[in-house]
Protein backbone atom coordinates (compact mmCIF):
# COMPACT_ATOMS: atom_id res chain seq x y z
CA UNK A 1 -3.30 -26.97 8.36
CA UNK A 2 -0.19 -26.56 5.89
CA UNK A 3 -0.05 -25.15 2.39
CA UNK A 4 2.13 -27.39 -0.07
CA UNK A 5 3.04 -25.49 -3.20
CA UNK A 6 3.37 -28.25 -6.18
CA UNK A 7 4.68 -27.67 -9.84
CA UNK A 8 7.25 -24.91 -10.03
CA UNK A 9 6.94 -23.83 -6.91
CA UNK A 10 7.83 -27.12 -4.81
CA UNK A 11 11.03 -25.92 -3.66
CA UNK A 12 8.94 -23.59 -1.11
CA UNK A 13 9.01 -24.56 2.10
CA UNK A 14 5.23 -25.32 3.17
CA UNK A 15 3.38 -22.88 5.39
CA UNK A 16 1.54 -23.37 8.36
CA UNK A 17 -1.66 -21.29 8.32
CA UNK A 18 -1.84 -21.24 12.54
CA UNK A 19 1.48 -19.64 12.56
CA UNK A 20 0.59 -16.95 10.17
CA UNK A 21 -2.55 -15.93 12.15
CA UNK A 22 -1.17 -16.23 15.16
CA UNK A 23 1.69 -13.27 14.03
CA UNK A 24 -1.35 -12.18 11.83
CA UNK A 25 -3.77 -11.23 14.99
CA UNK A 26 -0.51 -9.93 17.00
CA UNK A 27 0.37 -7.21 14.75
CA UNK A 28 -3.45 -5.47 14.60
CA UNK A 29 -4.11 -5.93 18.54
CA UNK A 30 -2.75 -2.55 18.76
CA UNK A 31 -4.85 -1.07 16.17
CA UNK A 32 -7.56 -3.12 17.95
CA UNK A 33 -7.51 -0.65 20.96
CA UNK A 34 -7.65 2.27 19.39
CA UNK A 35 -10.99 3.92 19.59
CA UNK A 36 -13.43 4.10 16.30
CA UNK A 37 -12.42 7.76 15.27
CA UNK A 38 -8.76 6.57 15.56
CA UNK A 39 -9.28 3.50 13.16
CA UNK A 40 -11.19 5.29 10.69
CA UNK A 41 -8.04 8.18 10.67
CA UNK A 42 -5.99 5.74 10.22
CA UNK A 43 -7.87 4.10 7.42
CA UNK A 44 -8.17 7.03 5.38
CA UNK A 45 -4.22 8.03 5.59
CA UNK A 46 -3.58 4.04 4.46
CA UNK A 47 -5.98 4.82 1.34
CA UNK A 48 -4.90 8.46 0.53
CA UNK A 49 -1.51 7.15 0.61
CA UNK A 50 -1.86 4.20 -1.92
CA UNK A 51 -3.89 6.67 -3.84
CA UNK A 52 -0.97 8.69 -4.16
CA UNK A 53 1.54 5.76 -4.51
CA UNK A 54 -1.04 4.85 -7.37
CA UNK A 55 -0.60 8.08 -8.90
CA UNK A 56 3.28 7.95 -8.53
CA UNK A 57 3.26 4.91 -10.52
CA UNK A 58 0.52 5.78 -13.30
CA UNK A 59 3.34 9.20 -13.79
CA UNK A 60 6.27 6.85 -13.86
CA UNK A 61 4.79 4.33 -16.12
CA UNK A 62 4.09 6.82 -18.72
CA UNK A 63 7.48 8.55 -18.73
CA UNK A 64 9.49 8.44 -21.31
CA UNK A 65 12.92 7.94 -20.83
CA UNK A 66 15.04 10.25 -23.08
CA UNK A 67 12.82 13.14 -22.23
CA UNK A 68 13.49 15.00 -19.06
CA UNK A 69 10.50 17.08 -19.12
CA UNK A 70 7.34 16.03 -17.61
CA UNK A 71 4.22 15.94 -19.79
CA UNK A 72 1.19 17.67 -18.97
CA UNK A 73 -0.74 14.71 -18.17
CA UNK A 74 2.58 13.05 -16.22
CA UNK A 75 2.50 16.73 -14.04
CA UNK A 76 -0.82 16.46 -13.52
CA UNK A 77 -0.66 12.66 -12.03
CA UNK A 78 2.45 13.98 -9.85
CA UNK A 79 0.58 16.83 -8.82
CA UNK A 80 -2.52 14.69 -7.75
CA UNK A 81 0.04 12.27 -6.08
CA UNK A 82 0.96 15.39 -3.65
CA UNK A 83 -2.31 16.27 -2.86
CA UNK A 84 -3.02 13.13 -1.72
CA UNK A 85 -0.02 12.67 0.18
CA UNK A 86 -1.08 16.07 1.73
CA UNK A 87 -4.24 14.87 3.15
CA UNK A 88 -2.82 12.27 4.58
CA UNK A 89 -0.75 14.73 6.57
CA UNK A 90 -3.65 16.38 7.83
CA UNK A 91 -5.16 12.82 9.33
CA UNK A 92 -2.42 11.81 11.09
């Protein structure tokens, strides 16, 4: 099966949907073997990670410019940002 984008998008090439899970599948047969315990480890570092990623970006979003300082709520979303990326030191 192929994917044809149309309007503003035609330019695309299409995509074939057998070749992308084909490299799909190949990429999580490693995480495949990995016992239960292992997956769910790794699970929670991917989530405490973009939970901290998230945070990062809530700070950044809010920042103003011209001031250098951080606010107290901007500290406080950096500061949750590193405790998250701490737990996910502790998983891995």
């Amino acid at each position: 099966m192929k994917i044809r984008f149309v309007g503003a998008h035609s330019a695309r090439p299409s995509v074939d949907l057998q070749t992308i899970n084909c490299s799909s599948l190949s990429l999580l047969l490693p995480f495949a073997r990995l016992s239960t315990n292992d997956r769910a480890h790794i699970s929670q570092a991917l989530v405490l990670s973009n939970m901290g990623r998230l945070m990062r970006i809530c700070a950044q979003s809010i920042a103003d410019s011209e001031n250098e300082e951080f606010t107290p709520y901007e500290q406080n979303l950096y500061d949750n940002a590193i405790e998250y990326y701490q737990k996910v030191s502790c998983k891995i």
